[in-house]
C-alpha atoms as a PDB file:
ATOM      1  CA  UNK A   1     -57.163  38.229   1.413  1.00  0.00           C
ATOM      2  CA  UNK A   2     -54.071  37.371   3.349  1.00  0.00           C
ATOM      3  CA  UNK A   3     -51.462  34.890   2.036  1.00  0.00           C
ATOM      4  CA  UNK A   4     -51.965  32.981   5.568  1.00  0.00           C
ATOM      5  CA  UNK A   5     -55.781  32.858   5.163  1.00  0.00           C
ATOM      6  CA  UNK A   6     -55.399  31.686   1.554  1.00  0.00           C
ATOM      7  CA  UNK A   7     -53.436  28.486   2.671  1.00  0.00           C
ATOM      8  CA  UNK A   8     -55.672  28.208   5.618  1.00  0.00           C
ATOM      9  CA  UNK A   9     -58.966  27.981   3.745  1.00  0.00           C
ATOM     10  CA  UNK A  10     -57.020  25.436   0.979  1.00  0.00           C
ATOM     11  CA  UNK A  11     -56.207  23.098   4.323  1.00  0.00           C
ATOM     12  CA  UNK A  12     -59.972  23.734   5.042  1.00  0.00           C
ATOM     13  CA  UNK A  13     -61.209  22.538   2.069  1.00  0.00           C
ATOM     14  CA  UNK A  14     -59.240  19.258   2.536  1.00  0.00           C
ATOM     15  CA  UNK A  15     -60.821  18.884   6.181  1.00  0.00           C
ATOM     16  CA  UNK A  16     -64.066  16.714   7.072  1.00  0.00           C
ATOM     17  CA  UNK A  17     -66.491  18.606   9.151  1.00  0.00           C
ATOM     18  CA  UNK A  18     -65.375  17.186  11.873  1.00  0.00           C
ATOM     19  CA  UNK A  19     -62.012  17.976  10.882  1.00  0.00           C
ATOM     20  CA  UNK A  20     -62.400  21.539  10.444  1.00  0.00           C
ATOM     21  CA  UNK A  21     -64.211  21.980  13.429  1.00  0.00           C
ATOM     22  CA  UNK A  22     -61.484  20.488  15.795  1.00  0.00           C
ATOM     23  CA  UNK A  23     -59.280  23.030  13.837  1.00  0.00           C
ATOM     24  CA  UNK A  24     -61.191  26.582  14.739  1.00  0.00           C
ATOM     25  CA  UNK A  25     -61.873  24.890  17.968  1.00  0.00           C
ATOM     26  CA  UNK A  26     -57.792  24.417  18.144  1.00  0.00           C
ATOM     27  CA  UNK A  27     -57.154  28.402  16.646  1.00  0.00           C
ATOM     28  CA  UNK A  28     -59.198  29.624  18.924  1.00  0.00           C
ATOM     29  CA  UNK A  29     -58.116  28.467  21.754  1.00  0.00           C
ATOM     30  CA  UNK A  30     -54.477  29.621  19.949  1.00  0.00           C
ATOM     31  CA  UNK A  31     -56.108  33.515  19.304  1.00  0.00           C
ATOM     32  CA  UNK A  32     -56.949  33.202  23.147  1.00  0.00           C
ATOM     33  CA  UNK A  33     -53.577  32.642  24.640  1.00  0.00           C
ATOM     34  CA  UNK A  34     -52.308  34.614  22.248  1.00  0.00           C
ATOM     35  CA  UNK A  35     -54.445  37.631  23.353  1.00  0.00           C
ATOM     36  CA  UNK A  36     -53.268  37.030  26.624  1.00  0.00           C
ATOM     37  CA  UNK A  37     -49.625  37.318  26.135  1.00  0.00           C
ATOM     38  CA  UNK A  38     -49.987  40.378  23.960  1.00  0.00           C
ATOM     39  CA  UNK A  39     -52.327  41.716  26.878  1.00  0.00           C
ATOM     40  CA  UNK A  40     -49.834  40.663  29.542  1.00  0.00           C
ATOM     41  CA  UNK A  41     -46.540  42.331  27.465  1.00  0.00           C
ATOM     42  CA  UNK A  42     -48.585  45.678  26.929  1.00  0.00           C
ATOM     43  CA  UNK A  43     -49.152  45.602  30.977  1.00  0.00           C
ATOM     44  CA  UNK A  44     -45.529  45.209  31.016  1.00  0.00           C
ATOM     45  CA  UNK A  45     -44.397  47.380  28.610  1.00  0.00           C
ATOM     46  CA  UNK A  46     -46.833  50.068  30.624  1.00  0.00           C
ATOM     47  CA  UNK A  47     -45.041  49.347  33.801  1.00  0.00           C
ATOM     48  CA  UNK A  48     -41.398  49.735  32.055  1.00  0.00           C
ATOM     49  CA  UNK A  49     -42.639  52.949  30.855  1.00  0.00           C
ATOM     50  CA  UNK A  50     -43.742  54.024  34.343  1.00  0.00           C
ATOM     51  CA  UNK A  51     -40.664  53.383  35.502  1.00  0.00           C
ATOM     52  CA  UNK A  52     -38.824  55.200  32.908  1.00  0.00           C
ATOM     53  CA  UNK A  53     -40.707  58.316  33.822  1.00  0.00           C
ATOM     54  CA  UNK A  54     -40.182  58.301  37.379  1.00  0.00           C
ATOM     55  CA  UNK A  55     -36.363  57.367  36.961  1.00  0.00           C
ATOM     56  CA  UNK A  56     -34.535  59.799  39.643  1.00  0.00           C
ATOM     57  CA  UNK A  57     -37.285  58.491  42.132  1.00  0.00           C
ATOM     58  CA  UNK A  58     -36.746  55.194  41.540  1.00  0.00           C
ATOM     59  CA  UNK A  59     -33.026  54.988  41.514  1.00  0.00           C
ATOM     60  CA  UNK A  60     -32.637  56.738  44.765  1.00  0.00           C
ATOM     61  CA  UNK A  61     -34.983  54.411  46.016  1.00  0.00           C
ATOM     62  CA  UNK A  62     -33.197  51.272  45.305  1.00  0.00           C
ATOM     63  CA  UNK A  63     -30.416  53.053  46.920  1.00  0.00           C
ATOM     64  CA  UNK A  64     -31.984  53.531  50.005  1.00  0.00           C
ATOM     65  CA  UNK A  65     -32.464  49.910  49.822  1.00  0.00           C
ATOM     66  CA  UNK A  66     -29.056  49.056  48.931  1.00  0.00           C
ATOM     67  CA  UNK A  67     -27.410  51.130  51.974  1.00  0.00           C
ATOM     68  CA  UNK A  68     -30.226  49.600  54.623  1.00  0.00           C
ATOM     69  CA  UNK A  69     -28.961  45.735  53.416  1.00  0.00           C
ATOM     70  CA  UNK A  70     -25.531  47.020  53.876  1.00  0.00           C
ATOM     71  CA  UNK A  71     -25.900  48.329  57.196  1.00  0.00           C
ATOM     72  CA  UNK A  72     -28.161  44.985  58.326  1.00  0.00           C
ATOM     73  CA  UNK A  73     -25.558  42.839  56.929  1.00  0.00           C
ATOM     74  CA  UNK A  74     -22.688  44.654  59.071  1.00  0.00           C
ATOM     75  CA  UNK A  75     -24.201  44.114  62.043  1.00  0.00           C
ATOM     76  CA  UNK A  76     -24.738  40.778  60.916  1.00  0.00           C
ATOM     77  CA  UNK A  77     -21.410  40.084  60.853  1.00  0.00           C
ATOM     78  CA  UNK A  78     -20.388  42.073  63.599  1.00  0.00           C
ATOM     79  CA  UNK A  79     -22.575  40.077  65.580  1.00  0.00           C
ATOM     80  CA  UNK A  80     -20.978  36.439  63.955  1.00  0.00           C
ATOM     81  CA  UNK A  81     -17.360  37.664  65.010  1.00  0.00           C
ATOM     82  CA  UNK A  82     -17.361  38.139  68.480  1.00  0.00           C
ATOM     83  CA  UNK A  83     -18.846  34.220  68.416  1.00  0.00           C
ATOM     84  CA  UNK A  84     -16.538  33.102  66.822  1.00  0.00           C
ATOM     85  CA  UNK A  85     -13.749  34.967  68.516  1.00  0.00           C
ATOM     86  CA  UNK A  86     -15.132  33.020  71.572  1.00  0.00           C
ATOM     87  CA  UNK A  87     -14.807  29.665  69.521  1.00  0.00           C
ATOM     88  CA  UNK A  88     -11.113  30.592  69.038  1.00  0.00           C
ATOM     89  CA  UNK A  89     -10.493  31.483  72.561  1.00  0.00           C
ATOM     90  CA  UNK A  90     -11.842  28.083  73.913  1.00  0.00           C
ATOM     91  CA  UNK A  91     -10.388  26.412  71.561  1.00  0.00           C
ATOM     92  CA  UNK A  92      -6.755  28.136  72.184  1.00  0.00           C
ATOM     93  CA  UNK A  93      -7.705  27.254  76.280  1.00  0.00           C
ATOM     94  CA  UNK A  94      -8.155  23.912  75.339  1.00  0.00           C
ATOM     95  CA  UNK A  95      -5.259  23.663  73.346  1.00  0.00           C
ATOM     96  CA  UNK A  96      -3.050  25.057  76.415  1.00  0.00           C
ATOM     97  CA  UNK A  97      -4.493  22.558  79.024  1.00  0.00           C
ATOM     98  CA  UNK A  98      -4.225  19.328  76.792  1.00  0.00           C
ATOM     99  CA  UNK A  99       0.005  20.446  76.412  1.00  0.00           C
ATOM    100  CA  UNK A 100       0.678  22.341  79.403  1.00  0.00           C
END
């Protein structure tokens, strides 16, 4: 027997009926979630390994990715400029009636 489930069944022998049924009630409920997580990180750890595998693919993926943002985030900007080129031009027109 386990050093754990020695101490456990000494704290059990200590416990009420009651007691000691609130406490499996409480581990079980414990062993659940913990089945869960350990589920949940072998999904993960599946995934990771998926990934690994297919490495090449993946990384020239995420470049594709990468260059497409680039490209939609210089015509953002390209489009931005010519606005506030505009801005500056009134605002220079402006400027040249109010002191001229």
């Amino acid at each position: 027997m386990s050093r754990r489930k020695e101490k456990e069944n000494e704290l059990l022998s200590f416990l009420n009926e009651e007691e000691r049924k609130a406490y499996e009630e409480f581990e079980a409920k414990l062993k659940a979630k913990r089945d869960v997580a350990v589920k949940r990180q072998k999904q993960e750890m599946a995934f990771w390994k998926k990934v690994d595998e297919r490495e090449e693919e993946v990384y020239q993926h995420i470049l594709e990715n990468r260059k497409k943002r680039q490209v939609e985030q210089s015509v953002q900007v390209q489009s931005v400029n010519p606005i506030e080129q505009n801005a500056g031009n009134v605002a220079t027109y402006y400027s040249e009636q109010n002191n001229g």
